[in-house]
Protein backbone atom coordinates (compact mmCIF):
# COMPACT_ATOMS: atom_id res chain seq x y z
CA UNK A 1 -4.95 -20.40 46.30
CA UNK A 2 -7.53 -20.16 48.85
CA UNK A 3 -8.92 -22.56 51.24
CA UNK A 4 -12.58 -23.33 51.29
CA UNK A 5 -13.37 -23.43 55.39
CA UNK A 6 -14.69 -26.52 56.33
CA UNK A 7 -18.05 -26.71 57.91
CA UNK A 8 -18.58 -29.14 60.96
CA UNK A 9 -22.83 -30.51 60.78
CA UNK A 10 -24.40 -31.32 63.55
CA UNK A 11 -28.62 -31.17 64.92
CA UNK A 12 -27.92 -27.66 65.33
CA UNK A 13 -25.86 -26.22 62.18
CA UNK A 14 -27.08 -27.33 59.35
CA UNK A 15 -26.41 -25.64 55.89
CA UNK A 16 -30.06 -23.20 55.51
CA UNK A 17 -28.95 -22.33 59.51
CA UNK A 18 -25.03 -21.48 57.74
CA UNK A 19 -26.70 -19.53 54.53
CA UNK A 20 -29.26 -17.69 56.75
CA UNK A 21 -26.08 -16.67 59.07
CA UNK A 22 -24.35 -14.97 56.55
CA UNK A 23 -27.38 -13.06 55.46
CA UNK A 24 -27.22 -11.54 58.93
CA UNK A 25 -30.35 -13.99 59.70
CA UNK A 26 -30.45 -16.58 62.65
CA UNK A 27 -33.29 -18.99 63.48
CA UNK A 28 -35.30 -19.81 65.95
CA UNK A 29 -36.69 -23.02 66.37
CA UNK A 30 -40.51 -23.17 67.58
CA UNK A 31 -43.63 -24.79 67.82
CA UNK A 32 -46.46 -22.44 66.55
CA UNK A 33 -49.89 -23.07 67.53
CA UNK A 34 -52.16 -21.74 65.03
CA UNK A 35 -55.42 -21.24 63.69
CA UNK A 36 -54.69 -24.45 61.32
CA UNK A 37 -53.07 -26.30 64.08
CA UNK A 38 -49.68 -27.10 65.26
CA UNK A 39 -46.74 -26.12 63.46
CA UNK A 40 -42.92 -27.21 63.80
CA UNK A 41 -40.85 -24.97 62.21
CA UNK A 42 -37.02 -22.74 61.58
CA UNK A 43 -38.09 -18.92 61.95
CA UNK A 44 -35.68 -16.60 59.43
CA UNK A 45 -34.91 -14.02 62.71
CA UNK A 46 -32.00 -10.78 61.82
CA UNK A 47 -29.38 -11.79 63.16
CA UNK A 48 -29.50 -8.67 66.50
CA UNK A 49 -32.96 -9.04 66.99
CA UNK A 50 -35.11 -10.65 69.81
CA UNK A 51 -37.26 -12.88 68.64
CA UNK A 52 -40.23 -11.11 70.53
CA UNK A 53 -39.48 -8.10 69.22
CA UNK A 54 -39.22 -9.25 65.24
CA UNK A 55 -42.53 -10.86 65.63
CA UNK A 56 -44.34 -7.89 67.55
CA UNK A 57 -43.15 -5.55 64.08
CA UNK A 58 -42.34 -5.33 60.78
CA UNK A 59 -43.97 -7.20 57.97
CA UNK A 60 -47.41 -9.02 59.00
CA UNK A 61 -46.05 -12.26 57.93
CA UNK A 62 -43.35 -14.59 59.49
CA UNK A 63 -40.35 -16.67 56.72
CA UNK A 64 -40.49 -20.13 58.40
CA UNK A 65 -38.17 -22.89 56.74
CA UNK A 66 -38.10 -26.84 57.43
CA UNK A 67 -41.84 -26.80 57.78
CA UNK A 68 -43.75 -30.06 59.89
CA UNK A 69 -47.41 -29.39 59.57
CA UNK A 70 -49.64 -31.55 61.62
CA UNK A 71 -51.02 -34.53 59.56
CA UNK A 72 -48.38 -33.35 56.70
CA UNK A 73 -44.97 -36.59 57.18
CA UNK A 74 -42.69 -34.55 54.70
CA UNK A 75 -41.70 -30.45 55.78
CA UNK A 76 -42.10 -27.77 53.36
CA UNK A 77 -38.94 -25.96 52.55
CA UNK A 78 -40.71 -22.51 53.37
CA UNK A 79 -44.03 -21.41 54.00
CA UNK A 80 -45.11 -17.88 55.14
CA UNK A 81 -47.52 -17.81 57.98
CA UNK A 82 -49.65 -14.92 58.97
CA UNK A 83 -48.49 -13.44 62.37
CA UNK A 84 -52.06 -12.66 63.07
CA UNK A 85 -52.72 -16.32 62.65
CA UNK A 86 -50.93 -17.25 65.54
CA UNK A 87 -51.92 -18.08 68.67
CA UNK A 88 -49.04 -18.52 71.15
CA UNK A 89 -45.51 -20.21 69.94
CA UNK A 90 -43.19 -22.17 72.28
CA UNK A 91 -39.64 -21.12 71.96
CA UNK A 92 -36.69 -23.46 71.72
CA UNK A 93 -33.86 -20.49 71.54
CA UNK A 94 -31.54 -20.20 73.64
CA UNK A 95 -30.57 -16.35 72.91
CA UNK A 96 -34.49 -15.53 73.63
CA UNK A 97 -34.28 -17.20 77.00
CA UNK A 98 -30.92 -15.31 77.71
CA UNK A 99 -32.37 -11.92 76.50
CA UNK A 100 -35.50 -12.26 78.55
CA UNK A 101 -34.23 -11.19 81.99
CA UNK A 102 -36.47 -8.69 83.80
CA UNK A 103 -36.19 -5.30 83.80
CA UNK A 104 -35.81 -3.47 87.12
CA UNK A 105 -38.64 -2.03 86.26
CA UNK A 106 -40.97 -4.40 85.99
CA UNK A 107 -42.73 -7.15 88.05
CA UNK A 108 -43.76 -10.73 87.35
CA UNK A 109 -46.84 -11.33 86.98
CA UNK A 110 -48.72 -14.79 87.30
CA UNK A 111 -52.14 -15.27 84.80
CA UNK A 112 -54.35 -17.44 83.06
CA UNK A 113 -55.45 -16.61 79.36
CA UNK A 114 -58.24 -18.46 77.71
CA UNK A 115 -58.05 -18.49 74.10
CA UNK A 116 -60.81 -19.61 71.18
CA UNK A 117 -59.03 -23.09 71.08
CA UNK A 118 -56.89 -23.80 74.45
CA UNK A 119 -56.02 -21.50 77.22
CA UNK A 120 -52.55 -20.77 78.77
CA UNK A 121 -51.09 -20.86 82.14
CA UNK A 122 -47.78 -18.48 82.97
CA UNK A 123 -45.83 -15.56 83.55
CA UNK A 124 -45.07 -12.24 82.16
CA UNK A 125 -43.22 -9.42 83.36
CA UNK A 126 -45.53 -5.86 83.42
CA UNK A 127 -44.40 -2.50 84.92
CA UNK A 128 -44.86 -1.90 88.44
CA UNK A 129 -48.33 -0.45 89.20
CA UNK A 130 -49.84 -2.01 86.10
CA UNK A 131 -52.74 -3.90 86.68
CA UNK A 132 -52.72 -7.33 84.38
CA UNK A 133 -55.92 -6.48 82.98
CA UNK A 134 -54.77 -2.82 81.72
CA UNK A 135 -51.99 -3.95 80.43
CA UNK A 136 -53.46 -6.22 78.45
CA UNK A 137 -56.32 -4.00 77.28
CA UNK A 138 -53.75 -1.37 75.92
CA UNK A 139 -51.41 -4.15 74.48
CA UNK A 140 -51.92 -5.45 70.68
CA UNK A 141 -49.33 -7.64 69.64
CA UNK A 142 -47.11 -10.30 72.00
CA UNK A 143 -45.44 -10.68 75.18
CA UNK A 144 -43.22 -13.00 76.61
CA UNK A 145 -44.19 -15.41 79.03
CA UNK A 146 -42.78 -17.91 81.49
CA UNK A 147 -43.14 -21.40 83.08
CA UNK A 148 -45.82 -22.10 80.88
CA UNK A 149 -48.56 -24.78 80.93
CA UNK A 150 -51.08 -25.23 77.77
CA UNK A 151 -54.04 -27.14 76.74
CA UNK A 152 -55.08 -26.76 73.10
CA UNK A 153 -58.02 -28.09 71.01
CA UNK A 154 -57.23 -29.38 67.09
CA UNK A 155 -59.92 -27.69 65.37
CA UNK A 156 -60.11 -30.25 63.03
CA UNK A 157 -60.09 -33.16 65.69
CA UNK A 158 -61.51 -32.11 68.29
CA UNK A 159 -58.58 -33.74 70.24
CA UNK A 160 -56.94 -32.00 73.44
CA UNK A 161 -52.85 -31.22 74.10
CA UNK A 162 -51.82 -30.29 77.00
CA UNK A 163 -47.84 -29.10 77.45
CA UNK A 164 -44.99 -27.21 79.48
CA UNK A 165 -42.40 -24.81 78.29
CA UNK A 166 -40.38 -22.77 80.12
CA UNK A 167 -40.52 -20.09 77.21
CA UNK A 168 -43.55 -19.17 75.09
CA UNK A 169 -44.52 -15.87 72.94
CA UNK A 170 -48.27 -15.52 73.07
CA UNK A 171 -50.75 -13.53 70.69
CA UNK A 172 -52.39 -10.85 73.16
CA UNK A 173 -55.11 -10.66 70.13
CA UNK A 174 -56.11 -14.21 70.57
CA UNK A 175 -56.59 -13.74 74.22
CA UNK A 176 -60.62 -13.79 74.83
CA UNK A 177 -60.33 -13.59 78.67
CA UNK A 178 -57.96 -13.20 81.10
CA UNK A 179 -57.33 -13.37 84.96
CA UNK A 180 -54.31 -12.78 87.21
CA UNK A 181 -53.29 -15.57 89.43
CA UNK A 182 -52.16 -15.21 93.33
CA UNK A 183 -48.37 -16.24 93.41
CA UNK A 184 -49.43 -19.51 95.56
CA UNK A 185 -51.90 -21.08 93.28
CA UNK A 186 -50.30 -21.50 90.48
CA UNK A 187 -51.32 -24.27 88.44
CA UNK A 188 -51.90 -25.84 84.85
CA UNK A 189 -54.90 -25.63 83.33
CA UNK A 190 -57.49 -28.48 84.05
CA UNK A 191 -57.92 -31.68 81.57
């Protein structure tokens, strides 16, 4: 007779994050901010990928599960979101953070991005002898960047947001200008 293994819940495991694992899928937890606004939600990631690197490929839309849309008080169980549609995404996951050391390689880089509704504050690592700007104008997809600050604009509302995260994954195609920052003036974007 065989044993049925016993499953401990907690915040963290709950049974979608123990059927996704033995698809070979883990998730990522993030707040997306889109073109309709923020969005909470579970991102279906295989199981040996970065997160950065699953978004930046493959199909053009993202699986999200447990689904808090602003103005919405119940989640959907699953929506698919347009990558396209996204603007930048905070990332709560811990394996992203971990896999996000720089390169030898490469040197960090401080900038400001302004984007159609909010602008963005950070990091990202480039390869030495890459200019910001050239990077950016050869690059169509997303990077990672670090110690972030934020201020976003509900379309809807017309209300402002401003936030920190240490970790977010930002659109380069929503980026309408751009300018690199000298290391000693870094700041967040003004209210």
């Amino acid at each position: 007779m065989r044993r049925k293994k016993r499953v401990r819940m907690d915040d963290e495991l709950n049974a979608e994050g123990i059927r996704a694992r033995n698809r070979g899928i883990r998730i990522a937890s993030a707040r997306l901010f889109t073109d309709i606004g923020w969005i909470a939600a579970d991102i279906h990631v295989p199981a040996h990928v970065r997160l950065i690197d699953h978004v930046s490929k493959g199909s053009p839309f993202l699986t999200l599960t447990s689904v808090f849309l602003e103005g919405r008080a119940k989640p959907l169980d699953f929506f698919a979101l347009k990558k396209s549609a996204v603007s930048f995404m905070a990332v709560m996951d811990l394996e992203e953070l971990d896999s996000a050391k720089s390169m030898g390689s490469q040197v960090r880089h401080q900038m400001s991005c302004i984007l159609a509704d909010g602008a963005v504050t950070g990091e990202a690592d480039l390869h030495s002898g890459v200019r910001v700007s050239d990077f950016f104008a050869r690059h169509d997809g997303f990077v990672l960047m670090f110690n972030c600050h934020y201020r976003t604009r509900d379309r809807w509302s017309h209300k402002h947001r401003t936030g920190v995260d240490a970790t977010i994954i930002l659109n380069t195609q929503k980026i309408i200008a751009l300018s690199e920052i000298p290391i000693d003036s870094h700041k967040a974007p003004k209210e």
